[in-house]
Structures are given as C-alpha cells and as structure tokens.
N, C-alpha and C. Protein backbone atom coordinates (compact mmCIF):
# COMPACT_ATOMS: atom_id res chain seq x y z
N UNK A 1 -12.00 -4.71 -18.28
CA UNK A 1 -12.97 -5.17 -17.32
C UNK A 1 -13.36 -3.98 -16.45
N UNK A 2 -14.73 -3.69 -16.12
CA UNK A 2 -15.44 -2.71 -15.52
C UNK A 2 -15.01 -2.97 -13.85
N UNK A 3 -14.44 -2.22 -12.78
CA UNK A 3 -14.89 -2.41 -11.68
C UNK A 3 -15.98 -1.63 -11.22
N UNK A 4 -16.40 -2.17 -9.75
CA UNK A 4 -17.02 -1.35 -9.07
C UNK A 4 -15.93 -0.77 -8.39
N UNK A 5 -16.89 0.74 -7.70
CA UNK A 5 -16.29 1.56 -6.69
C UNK A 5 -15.42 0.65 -5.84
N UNK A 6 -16.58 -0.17 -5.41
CA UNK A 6 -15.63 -0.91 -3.95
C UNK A 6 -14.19 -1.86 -4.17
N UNK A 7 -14.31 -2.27 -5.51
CA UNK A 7 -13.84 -3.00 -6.02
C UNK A 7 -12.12 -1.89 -6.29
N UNK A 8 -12.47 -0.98 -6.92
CA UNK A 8 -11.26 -0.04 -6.94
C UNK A 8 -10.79 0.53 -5.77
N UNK A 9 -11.51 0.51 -4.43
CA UNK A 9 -11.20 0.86 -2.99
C UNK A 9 -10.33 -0.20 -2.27
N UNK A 10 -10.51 -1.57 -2.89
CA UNK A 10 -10.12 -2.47 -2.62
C UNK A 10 -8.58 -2.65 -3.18
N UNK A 11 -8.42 -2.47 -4.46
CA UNK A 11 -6.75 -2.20 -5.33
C UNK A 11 -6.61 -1.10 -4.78
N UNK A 12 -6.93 -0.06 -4.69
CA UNK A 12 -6.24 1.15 -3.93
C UNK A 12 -5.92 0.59 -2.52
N UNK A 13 -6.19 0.11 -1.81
CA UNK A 13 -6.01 -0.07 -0.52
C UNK A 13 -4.64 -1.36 -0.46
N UNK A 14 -5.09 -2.02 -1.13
CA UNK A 14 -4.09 -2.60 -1.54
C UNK A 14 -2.61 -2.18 -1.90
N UNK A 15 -3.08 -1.70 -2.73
CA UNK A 15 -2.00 -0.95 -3.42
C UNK A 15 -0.90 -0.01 -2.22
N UNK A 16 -1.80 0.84 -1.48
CA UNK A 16 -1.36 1.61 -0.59
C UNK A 16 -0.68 1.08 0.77
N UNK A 17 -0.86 -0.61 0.73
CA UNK A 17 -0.21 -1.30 1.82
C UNK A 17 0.55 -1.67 1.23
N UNK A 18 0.88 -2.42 0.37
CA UNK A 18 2.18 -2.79 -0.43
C UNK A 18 3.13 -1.60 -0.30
N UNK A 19 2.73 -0.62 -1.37
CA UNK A 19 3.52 0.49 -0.80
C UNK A 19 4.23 1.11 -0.01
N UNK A 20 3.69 0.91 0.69
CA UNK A 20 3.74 1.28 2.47
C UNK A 20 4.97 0.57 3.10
N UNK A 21 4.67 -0.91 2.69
CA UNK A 21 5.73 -1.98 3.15
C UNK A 21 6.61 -1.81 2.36
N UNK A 22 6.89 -1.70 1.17
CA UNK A 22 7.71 -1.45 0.39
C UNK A 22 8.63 -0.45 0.73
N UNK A 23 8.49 0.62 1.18
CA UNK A 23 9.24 1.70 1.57
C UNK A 23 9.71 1.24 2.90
N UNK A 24 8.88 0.80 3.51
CA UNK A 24 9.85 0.14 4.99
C UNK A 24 11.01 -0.74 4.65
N UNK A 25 10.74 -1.72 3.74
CA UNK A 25 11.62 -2.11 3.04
C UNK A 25 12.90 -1.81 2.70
N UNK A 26 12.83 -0.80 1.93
CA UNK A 26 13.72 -0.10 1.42
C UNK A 26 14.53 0.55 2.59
N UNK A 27 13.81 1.55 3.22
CA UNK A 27 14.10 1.96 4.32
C UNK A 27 15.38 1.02 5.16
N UNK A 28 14.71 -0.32 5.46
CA UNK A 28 15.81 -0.96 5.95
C UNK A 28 17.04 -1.62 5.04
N UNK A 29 17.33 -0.96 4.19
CA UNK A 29 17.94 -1.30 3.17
C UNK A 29 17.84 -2.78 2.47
N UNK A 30 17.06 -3.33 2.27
CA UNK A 30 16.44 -4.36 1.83
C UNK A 30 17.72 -5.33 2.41
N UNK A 31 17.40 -5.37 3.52
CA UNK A 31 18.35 -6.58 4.05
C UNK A 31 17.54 -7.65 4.03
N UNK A 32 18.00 -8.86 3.86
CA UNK A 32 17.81 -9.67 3.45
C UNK A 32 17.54 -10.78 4.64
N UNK A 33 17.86 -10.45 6.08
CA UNK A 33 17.62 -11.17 7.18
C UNK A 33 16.13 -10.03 7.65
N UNK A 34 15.84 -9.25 6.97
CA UNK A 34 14.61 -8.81 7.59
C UNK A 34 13.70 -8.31 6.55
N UNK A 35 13.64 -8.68 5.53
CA UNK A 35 13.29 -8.49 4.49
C UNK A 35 12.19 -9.34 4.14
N UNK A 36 10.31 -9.80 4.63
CA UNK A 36 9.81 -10.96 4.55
C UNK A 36 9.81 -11.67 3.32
N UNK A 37 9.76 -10.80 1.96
CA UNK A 37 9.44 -10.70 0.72
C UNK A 37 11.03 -11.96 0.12
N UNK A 38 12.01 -11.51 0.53
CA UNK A 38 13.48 -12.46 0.13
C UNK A 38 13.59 -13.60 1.30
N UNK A 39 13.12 -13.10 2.60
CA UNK A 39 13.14 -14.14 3.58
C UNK A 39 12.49 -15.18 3.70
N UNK A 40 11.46 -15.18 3.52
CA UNK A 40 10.18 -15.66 3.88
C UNK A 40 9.03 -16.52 2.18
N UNK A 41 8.92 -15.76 1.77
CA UNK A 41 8.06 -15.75 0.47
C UNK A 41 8.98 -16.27 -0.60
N UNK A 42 10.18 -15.88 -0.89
CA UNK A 42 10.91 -17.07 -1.26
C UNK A 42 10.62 -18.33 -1.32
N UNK A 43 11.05 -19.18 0.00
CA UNK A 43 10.45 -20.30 -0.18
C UNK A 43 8.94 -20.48 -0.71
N UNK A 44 8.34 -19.83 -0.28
CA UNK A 44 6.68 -20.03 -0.74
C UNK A 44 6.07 -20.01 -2.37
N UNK A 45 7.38 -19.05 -2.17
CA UNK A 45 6.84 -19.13 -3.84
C UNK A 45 7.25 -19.31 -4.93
N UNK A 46 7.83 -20.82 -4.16
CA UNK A 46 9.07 -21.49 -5.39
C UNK A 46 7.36 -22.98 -5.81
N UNK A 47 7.59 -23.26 -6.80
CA UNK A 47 6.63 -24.12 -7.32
C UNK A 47 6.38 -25.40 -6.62
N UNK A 48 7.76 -25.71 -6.49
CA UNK A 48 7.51 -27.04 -5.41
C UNK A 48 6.98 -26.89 -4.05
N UNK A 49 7.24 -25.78 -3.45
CA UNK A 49 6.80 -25.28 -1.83
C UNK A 49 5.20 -25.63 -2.19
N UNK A 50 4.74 -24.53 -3.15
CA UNK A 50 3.05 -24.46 -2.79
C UNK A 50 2.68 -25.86 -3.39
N UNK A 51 3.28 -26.32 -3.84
CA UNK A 51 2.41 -27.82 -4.52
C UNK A 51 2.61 -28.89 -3.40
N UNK A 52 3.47 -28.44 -2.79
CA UNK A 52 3.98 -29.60 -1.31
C UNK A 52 2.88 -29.62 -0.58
N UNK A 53 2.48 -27.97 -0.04
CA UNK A 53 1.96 -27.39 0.69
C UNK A 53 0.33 -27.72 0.36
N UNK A 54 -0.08 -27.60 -0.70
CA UNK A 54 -1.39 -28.12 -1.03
C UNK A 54 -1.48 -29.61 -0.79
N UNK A 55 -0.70 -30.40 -1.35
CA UNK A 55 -0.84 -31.93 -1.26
C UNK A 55 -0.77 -32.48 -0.05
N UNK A 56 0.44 -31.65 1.29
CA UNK A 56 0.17 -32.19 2.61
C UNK A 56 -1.29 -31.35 3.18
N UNK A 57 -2.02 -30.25 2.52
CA UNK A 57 -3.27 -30.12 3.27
C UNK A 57 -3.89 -31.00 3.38
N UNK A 58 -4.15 -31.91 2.33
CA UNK A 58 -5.41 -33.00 2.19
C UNK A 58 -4.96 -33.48 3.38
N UNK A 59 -3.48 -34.15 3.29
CA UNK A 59 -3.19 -35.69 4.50
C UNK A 59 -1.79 -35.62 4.49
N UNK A 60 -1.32 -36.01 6.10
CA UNK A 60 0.25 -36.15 5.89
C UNK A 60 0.48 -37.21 5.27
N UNK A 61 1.31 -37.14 4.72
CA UNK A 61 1.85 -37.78 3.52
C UNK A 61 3.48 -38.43 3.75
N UNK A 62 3.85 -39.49 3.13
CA UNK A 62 5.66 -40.31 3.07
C UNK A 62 5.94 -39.78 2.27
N UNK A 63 7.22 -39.82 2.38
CA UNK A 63 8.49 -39.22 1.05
C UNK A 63 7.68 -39.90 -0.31
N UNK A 64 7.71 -40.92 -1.03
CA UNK A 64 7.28 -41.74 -1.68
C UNK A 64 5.79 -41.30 -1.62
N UNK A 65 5.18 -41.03 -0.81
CA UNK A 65 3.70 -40.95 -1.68
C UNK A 65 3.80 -40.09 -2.33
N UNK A 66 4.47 -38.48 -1.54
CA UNK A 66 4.64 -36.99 -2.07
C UNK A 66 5.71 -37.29 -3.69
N UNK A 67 6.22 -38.19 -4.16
CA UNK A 67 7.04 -38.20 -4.66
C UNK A 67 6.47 -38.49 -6.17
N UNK A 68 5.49 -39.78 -5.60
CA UNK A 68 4.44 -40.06 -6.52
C UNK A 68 3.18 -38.92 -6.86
N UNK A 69 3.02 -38.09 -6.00
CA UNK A 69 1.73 -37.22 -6.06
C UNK A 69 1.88 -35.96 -6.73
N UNK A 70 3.27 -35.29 -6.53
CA UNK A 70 3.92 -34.35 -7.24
C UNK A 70 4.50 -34.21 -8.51
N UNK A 71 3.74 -34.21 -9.64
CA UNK A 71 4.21 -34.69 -11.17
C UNK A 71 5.75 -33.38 -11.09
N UNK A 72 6.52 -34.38 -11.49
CA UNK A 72 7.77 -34.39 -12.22
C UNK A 72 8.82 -33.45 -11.41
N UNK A 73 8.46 -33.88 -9.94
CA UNK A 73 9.54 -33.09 -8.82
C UNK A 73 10.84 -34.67 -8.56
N UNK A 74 11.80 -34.21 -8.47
CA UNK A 74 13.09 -35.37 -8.56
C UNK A 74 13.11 -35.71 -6.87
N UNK A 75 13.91 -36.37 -6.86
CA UNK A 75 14.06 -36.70 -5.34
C UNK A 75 14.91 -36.11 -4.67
N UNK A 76 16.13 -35.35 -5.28
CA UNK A 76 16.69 -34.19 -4.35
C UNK A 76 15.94 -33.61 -4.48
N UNK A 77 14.70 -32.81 -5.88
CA UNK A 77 14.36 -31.57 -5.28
C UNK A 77 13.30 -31.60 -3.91
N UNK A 78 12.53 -32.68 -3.71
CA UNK A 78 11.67 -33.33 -3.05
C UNK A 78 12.50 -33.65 -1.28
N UNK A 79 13.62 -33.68 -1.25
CA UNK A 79 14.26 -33.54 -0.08
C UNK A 79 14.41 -32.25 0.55
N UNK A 80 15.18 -31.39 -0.78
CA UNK A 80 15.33 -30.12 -0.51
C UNK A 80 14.40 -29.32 -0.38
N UNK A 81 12.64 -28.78 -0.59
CA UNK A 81 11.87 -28.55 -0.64
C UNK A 81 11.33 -28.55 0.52
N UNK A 82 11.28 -30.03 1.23
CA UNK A 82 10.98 -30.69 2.77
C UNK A 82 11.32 -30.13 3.78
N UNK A 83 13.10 -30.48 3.11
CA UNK A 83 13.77 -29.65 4.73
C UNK A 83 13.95 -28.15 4.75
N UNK A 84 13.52 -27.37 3.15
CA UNK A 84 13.47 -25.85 3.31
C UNK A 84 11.85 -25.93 4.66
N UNK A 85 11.10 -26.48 4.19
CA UNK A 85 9.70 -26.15 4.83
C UNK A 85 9.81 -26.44 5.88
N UNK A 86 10.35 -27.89 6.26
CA UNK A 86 10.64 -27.79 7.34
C UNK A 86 11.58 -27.13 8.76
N UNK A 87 12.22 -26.66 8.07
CA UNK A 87 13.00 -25.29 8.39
C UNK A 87 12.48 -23.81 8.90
N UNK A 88 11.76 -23.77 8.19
CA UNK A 88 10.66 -22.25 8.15
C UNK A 88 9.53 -22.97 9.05
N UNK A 89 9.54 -24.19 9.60
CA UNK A 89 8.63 -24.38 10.74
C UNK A 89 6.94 -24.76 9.99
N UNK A 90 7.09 -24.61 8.50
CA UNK A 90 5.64 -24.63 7.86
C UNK A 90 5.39 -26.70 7.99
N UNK A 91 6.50 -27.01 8.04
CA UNK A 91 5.75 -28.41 7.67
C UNK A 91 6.97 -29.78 9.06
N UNK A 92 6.20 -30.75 9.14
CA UNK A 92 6.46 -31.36 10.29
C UNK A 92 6.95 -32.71 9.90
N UNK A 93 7.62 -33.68 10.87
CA UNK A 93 8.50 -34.12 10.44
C UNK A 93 8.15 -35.83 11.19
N UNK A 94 7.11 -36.39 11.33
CA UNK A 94 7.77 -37.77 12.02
C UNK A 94 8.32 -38.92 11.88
N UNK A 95 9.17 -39.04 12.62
CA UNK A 95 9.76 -40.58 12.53
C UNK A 95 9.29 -41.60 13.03
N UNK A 96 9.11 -42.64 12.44
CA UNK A 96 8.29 -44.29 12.96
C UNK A 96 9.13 -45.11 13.17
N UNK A 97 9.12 -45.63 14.46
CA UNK A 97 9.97 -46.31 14.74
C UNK A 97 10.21 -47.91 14.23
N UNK A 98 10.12 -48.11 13.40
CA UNK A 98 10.02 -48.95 11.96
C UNK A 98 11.02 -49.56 11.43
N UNK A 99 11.13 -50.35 10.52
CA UNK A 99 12.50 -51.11 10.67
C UNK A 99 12.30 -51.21 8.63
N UNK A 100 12.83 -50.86 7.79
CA UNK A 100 13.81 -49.51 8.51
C UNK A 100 12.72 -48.44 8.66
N UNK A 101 13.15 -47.25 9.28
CA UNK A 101 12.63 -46.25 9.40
C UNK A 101 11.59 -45.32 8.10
N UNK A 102 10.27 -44.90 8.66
CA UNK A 102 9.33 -44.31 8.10
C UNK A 102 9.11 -43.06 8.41
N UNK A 103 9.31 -41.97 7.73
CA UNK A 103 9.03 -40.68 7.87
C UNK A 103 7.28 -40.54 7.01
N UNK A 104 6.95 -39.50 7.97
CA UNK A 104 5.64 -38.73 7.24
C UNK A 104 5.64 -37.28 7.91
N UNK A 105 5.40 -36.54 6.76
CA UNK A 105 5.40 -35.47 6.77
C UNK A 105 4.04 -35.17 6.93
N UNK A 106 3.91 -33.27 7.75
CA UNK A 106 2.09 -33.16 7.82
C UNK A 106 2.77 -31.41 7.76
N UNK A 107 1.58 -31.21 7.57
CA UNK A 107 1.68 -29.37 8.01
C UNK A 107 1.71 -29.53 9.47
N UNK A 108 2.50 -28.21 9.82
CA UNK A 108 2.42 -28.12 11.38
C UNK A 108 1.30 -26.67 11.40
N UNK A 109 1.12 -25.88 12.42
CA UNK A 109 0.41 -25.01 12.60
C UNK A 109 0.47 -23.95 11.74
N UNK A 110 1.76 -23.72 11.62
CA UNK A 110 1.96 -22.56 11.18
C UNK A 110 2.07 -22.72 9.58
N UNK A 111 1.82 -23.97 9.08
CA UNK A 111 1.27 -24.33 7.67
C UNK A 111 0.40 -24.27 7.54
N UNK A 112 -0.58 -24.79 8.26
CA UNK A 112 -1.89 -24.25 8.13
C UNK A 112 -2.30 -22.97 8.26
N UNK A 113 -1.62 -22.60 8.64
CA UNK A 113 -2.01 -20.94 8.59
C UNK A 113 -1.95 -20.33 7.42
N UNK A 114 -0.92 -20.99 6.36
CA UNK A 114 -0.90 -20.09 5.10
C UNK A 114 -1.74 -20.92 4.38
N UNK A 115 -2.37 -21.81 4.36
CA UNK A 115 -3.33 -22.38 3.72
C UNK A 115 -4.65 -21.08 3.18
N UNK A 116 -4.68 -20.15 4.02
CA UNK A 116 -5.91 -18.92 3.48
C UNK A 116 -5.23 -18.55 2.34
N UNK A 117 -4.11 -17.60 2.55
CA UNK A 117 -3.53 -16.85 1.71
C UNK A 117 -3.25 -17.41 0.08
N UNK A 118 -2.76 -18.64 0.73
CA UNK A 118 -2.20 -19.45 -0.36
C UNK A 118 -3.75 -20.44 -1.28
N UNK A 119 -4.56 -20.21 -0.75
CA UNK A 119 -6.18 -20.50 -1.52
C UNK A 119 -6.61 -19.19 -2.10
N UNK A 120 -6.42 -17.99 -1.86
CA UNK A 120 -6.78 -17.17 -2.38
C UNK A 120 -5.44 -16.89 -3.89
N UNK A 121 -4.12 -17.17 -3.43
CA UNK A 121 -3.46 -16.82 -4.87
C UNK A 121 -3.59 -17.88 -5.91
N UNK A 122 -4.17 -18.92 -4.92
CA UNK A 122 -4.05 -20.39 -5.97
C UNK A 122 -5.73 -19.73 -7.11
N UNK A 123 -6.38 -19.27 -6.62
CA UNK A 123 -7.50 -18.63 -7.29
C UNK A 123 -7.76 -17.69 -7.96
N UNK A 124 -6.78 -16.98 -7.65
CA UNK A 124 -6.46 -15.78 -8.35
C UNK A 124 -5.29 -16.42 -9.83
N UNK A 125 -4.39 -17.44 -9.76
CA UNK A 125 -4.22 -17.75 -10.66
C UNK A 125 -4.71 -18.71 -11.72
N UNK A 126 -5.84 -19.51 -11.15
CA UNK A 126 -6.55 -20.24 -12.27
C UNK A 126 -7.55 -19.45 -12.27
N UNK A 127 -7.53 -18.43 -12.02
CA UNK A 127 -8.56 -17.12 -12.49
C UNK A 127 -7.88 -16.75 -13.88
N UNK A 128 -6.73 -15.82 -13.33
CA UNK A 128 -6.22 -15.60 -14.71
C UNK A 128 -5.31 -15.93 -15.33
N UNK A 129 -5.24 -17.07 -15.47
CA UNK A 129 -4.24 -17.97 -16.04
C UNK A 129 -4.49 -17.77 -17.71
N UNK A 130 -5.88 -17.94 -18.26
CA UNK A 130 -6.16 -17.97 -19.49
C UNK A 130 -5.35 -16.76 -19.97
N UNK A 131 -5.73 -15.64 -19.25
CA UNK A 131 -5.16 -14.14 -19.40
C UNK A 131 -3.50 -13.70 -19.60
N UNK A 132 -2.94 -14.69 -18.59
CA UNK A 132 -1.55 -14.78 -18.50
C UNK A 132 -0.75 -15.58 -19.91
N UNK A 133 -1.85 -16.38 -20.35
CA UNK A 133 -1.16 -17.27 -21.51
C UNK A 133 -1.49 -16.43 -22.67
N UNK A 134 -2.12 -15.41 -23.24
CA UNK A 134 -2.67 -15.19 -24.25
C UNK A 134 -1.42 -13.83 -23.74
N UNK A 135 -0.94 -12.84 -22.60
CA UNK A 135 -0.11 -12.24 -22.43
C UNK A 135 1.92 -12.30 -23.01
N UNK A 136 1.13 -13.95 -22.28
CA UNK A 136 3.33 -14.95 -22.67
C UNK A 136 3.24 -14.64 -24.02
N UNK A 137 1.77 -15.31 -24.80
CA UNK A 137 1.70 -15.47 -26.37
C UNK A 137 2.04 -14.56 -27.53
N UNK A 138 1.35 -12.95 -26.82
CA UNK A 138 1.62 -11.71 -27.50
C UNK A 138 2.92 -11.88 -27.25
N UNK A 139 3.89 -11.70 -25.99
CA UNK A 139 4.88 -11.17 -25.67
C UNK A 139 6.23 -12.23 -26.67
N UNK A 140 6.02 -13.43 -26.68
CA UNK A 140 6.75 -14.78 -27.20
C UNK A 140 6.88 -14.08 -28.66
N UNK A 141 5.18 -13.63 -29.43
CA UNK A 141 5.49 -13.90 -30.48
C UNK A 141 5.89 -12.02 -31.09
N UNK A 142 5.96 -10.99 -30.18
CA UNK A 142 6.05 -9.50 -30.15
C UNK A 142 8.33 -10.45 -30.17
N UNK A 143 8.17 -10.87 -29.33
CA UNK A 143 9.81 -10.90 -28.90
C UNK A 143 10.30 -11.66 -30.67
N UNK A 144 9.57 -12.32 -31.40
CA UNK A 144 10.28 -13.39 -32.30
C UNK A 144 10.38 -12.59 -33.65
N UNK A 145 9.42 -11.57 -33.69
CA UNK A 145 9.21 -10.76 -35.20
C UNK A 145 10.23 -9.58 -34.40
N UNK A 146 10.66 -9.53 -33.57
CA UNK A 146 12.00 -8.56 -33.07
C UNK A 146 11.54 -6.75 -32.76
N UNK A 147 10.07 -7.02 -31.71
CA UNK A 147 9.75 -5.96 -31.75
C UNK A 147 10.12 -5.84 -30.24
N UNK A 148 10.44 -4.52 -30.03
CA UNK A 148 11.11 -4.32 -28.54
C UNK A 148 9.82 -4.09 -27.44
N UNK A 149 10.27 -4.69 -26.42
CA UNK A 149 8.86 -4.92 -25.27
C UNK A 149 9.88 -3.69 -24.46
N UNK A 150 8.49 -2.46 -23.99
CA UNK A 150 8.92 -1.87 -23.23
C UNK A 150 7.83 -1.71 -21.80
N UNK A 151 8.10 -0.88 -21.13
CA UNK A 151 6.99 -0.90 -20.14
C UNK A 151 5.80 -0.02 -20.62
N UNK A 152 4.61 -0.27 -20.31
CA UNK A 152 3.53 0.55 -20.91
C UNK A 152 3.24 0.29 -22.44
N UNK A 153 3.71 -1.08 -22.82
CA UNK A 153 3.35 -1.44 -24.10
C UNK A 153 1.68 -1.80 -24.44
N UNK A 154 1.34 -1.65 -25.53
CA UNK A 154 -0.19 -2.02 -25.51
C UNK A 154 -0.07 -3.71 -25.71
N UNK A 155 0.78 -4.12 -25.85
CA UNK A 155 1.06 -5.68 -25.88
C UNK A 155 1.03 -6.50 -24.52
N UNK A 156 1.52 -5.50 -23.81
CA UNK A 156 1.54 -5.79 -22.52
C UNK A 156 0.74 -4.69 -21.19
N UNK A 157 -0.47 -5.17 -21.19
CA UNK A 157 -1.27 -4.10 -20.39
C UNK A 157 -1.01 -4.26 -18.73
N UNK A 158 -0.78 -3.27 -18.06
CA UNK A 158 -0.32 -3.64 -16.39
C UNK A 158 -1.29 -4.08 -16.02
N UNK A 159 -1.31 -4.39 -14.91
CA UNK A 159 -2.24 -5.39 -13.66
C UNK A 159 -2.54 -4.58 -13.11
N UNK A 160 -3.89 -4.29 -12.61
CA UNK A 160 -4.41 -3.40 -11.86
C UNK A 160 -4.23 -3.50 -10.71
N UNK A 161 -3.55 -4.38 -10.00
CA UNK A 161 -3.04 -4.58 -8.92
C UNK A 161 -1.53 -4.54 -9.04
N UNK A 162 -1.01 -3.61 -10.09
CA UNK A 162 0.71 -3.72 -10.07
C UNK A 162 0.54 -2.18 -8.86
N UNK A 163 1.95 -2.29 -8.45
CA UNK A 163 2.63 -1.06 -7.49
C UNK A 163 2.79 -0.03 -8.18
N UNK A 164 2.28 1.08 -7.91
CA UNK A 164 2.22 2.51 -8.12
C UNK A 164 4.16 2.99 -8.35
N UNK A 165 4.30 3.70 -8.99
CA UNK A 165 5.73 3.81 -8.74
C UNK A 165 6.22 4.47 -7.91
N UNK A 166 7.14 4.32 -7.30
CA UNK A 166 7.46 5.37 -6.12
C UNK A 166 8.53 6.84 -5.97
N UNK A 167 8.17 7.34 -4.99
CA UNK A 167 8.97 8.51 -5.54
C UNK A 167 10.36 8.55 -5.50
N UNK A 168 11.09 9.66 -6.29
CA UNK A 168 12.13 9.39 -6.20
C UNK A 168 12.80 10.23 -4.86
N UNK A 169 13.83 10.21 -4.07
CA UNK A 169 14.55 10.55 -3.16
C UNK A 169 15.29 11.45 -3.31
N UNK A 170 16.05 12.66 -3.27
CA UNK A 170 16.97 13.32 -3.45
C UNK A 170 17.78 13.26 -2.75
C-alpha cells in the first residue's frame, strides 16, 4: 500500500513516541506498579473489557442484560471483568434499593474518556482484520508443512506501525 508523505510523518511520529515511552519504560525498569502498558492497558485489552466497554456506551446496562448481550462471556468471567473495571474507576456501579437487590452498571467519566481511543482501535481492527486473517492463514498453514517462521519472513510482512528496534546499551 502506497502512503502519502503525511501519512509516513504520521507512523514516524508515532513511532518516535512509542519509542520514547518505551525507553522510559525500560528506564524504570519495567515495574509493573508504574508501568501503564502492564498496569493499565492490561485490563483494556483483554476481550471482555472492550466488549463491556462498548456495550455499556450505548446504555447502562444489569448483570443479566450484559450477560445476555455479550456472546459467550460466563458469569464469573462477567463478574470478574466488572469488578476489574470497576476497580480502574472506568465503569460504575449502582445499587437499587429493590427487593432483592438490582445492580446496573454505566461508564463513569473516566470510561468515557477511553471511548475515543478505543473507536479508533476498534477501526483500525475491522480495517484490517481481512489482512490479519489471510496473515494467521499463511502463518497456520507455513507452521503445518513445518516451515520455520522467523522475523522478517516474507510470510509474515511487519506493520508499518511496528517499533523501530532499539539500541543496544553497553
């Protein structure tokens, strides 16, 4: 695929902030209490989080609706999922004073806030999703005739948005 200039100013720039963070990263020895990427994005970018996270955008939602709305999430994982989010402050929690008791869940603020980010990767992957399956397909059927996948394979072409490699340290 052809870019434009701006378009390659844009992965470079990219590229060069990742980077950037990446070495801070490192720098702090990838601890894991300050680390956003293991801290933070973790939860986000476990399958059930963003599918939670999309389904309470529309409307807050009951245990039981989300339960019904979420194809083929169990009901621990559907607890556990909740109270991770709700934990990280992304999603909210009320109780009805109801007999017995009714919970509904909603995004709180700071869920809505990742609602941008998280519309732009949701687009970026039914962008290239077709791309990604015809990738698994080479790679599934490169792995079954017992040919070795290495990096820089023509089977497997990088992402123009993969991380530059970094230098090494002495």
């Amino acid at each position: 695929m052809t870019r434009s200039p701006g378009e390659n100013l844009s992965v470079a720039a990219h590229r060069a902030t990742l980077t950037d963070r990446y070495a801070a990263w490192r720098e702090q020895g990838f601890d894991a209490n300050r680390c956003p990427v293991r801290n933070v994005l973790d939860h986000l970018g476990s399958k059930w989080s963003t599918l939670l996270l999309i389904a309470l955008a529309e409307k807050p939602m009951r245990f039981n609706a989300l339960l019904r709305d979420v194809p083929d999430i169990s009901k621990r994982m559907l607890t556990q999922t909740l109270r991770d989010l709700e934990r990280d402050g992304l999603v909210a929690r009320q109780v009805f004073p109801t007999k017995p008791p009714s919970v509904e869940y909603r995004l709180s603020a700071s869920g809505e806030s990742v609602l941008a980010p998280l519309t732009a990767l949701v687009a970026w992957a039914e962008q290239h999703f077709p791309e990604i399956e015809r990738a698994r397909a080479r790679f599934d059927s490169a792995a079954r005739d017992g040919e070795p996948q290495v990096p820089g394979d023509s089977a497997r072409p990088e992402s123009p948005l993969a991380l530059a490699p970094l230098p090494v340290r002495g």
